[in-house]
N, C-alpha and C. Protein backbone atom coordinates (compact mmCIF):
# COMPACT_ATOMS: atom_id res chain seq x y z
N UNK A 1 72.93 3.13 85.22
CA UNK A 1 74.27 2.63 85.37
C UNK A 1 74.85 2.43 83.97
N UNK A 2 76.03 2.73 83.69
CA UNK A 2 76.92 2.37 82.38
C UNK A 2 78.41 1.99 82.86
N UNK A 3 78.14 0.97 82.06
CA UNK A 3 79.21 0.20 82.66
C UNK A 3 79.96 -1.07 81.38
N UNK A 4 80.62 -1.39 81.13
CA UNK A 4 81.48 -1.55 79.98
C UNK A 4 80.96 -2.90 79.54
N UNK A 5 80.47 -3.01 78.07
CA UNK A 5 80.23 -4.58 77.52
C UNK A 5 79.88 -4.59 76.22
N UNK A 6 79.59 -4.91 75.63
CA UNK A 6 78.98 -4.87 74.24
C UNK A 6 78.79 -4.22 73.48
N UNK A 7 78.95 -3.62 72.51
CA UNK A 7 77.72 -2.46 71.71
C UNK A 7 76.80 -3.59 70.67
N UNK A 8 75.42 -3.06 71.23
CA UNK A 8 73.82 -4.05 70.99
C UNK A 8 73.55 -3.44 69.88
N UNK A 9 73.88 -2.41 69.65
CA UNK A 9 73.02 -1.25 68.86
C UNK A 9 71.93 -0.73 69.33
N UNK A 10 70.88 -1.50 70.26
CA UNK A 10 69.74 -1.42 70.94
C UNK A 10 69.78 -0.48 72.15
N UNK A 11 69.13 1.12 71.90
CA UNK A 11 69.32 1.47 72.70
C UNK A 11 67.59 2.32 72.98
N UNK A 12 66.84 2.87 74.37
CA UNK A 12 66.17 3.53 74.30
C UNK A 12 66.41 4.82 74.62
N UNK A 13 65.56 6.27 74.05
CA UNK A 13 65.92 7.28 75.00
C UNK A 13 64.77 8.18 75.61
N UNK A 14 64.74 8.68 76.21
CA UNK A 14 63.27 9.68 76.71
C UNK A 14 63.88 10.79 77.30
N UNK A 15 62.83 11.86 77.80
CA UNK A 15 63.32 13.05 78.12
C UNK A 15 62.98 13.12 79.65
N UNK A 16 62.21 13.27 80.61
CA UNK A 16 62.01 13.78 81.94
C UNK A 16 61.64 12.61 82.61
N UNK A 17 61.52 11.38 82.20
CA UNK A 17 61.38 10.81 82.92
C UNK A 17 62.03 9.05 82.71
N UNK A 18 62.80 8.29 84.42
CA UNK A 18 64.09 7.72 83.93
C UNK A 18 63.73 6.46 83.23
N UNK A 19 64.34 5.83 82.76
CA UNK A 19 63.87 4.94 81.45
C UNK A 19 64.55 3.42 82.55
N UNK A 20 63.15 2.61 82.86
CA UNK A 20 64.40 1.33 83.32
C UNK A 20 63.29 0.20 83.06
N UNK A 21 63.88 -0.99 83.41
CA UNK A 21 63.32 -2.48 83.03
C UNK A 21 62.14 -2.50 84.13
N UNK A 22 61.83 -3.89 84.11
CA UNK A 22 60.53 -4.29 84.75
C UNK A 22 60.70 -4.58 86.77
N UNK A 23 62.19 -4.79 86.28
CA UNK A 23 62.52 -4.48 87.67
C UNK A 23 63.22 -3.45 88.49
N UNK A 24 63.01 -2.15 87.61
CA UNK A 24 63.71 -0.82 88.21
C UNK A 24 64.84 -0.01 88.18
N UNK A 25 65.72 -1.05 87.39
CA UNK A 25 67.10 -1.23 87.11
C UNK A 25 67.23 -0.41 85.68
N UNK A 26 67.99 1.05 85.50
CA UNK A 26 68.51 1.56 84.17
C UNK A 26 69.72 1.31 83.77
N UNK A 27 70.24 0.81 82.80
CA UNK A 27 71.27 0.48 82.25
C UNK A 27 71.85 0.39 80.92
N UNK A 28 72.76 0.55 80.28
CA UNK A 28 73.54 0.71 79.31
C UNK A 28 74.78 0.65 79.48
N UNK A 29 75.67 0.04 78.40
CA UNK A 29 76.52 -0.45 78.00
C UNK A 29 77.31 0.86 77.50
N UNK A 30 78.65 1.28 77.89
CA UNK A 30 79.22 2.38 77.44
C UNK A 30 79.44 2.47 76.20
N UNK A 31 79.17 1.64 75.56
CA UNK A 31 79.52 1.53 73.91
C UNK A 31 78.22 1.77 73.50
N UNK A 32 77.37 1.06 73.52
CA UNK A 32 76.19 1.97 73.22
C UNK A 32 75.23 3.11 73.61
N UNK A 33 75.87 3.92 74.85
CA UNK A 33 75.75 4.86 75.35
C UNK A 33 76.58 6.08 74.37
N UNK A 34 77.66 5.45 73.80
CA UNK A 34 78.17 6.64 73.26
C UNK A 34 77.70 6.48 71.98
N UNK A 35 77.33 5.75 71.21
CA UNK A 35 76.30 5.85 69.94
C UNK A 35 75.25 6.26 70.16
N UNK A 36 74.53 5.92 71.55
CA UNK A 36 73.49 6.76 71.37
C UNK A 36 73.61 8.40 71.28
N UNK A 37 74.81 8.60 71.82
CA UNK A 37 75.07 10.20 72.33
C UNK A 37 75.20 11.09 71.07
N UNK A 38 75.79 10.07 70.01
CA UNK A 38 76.29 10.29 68.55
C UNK A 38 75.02 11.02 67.81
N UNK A 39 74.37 9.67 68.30
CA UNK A 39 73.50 9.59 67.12
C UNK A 39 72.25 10.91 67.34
N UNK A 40 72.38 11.20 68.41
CA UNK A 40 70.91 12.39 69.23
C UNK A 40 71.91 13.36 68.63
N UNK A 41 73.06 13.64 68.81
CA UNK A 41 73.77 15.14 68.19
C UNK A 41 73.79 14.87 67.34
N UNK A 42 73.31 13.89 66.22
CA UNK A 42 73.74 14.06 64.24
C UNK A 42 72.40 14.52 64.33
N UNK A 43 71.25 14.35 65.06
CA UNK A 43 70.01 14.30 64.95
C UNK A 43 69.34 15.99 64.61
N UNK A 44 70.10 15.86 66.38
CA UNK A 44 69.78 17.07 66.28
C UNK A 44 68.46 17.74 66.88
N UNK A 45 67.35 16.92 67.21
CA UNK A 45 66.15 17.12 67.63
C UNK A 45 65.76 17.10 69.16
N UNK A 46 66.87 17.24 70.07
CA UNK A 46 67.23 17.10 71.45
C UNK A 46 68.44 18.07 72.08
N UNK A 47 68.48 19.29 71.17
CA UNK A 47 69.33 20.23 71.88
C UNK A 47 68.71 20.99 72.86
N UNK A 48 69.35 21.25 73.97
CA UNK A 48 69.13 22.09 75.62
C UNK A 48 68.08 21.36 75.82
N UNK A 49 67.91 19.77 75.98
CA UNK A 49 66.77 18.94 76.82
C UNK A 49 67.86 17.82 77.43
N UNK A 50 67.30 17.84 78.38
CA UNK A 50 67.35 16.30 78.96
C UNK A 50 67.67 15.01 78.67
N UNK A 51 68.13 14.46 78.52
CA UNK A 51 67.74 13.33 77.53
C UNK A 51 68.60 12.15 78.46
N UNK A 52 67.74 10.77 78.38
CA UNK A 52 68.02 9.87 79.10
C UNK A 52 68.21 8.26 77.86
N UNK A 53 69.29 7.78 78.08
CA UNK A 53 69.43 6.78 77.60
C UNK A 53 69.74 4.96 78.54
N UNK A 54 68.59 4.41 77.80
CA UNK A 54 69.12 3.22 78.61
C UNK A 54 68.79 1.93 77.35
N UNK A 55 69.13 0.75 77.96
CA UNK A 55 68.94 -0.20 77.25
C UNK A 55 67.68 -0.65 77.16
């Protein structure tokens, strides 16, 4: 889920498989969803994969 609040800076990401808390729940903050998005394309090391971001 992304859904509007904060930017934490704190973000995780993985590839095939979905990234969530202890109770099942994936989530991120659209502000740090789009830094994370930033920051994997300056990167560069995640082109034509998958890639999953959550808090």
């Amino acid at each position: 889920m992304i859904t509007p609040g904060e930017r934490t800076g704190a973000y995780r990401t993985g590839d095939h498989q979905l990234l969530s808390d202890g109770e099942g729940n994936s989530h991120n903050s659209a502000e740090d969803y789009a830094v994370a998005l930033v920051d994997e394309l300056q990167r560069g090391e995640l082109t034509r994969r998958l890639v999953h971001v959550a808090y």
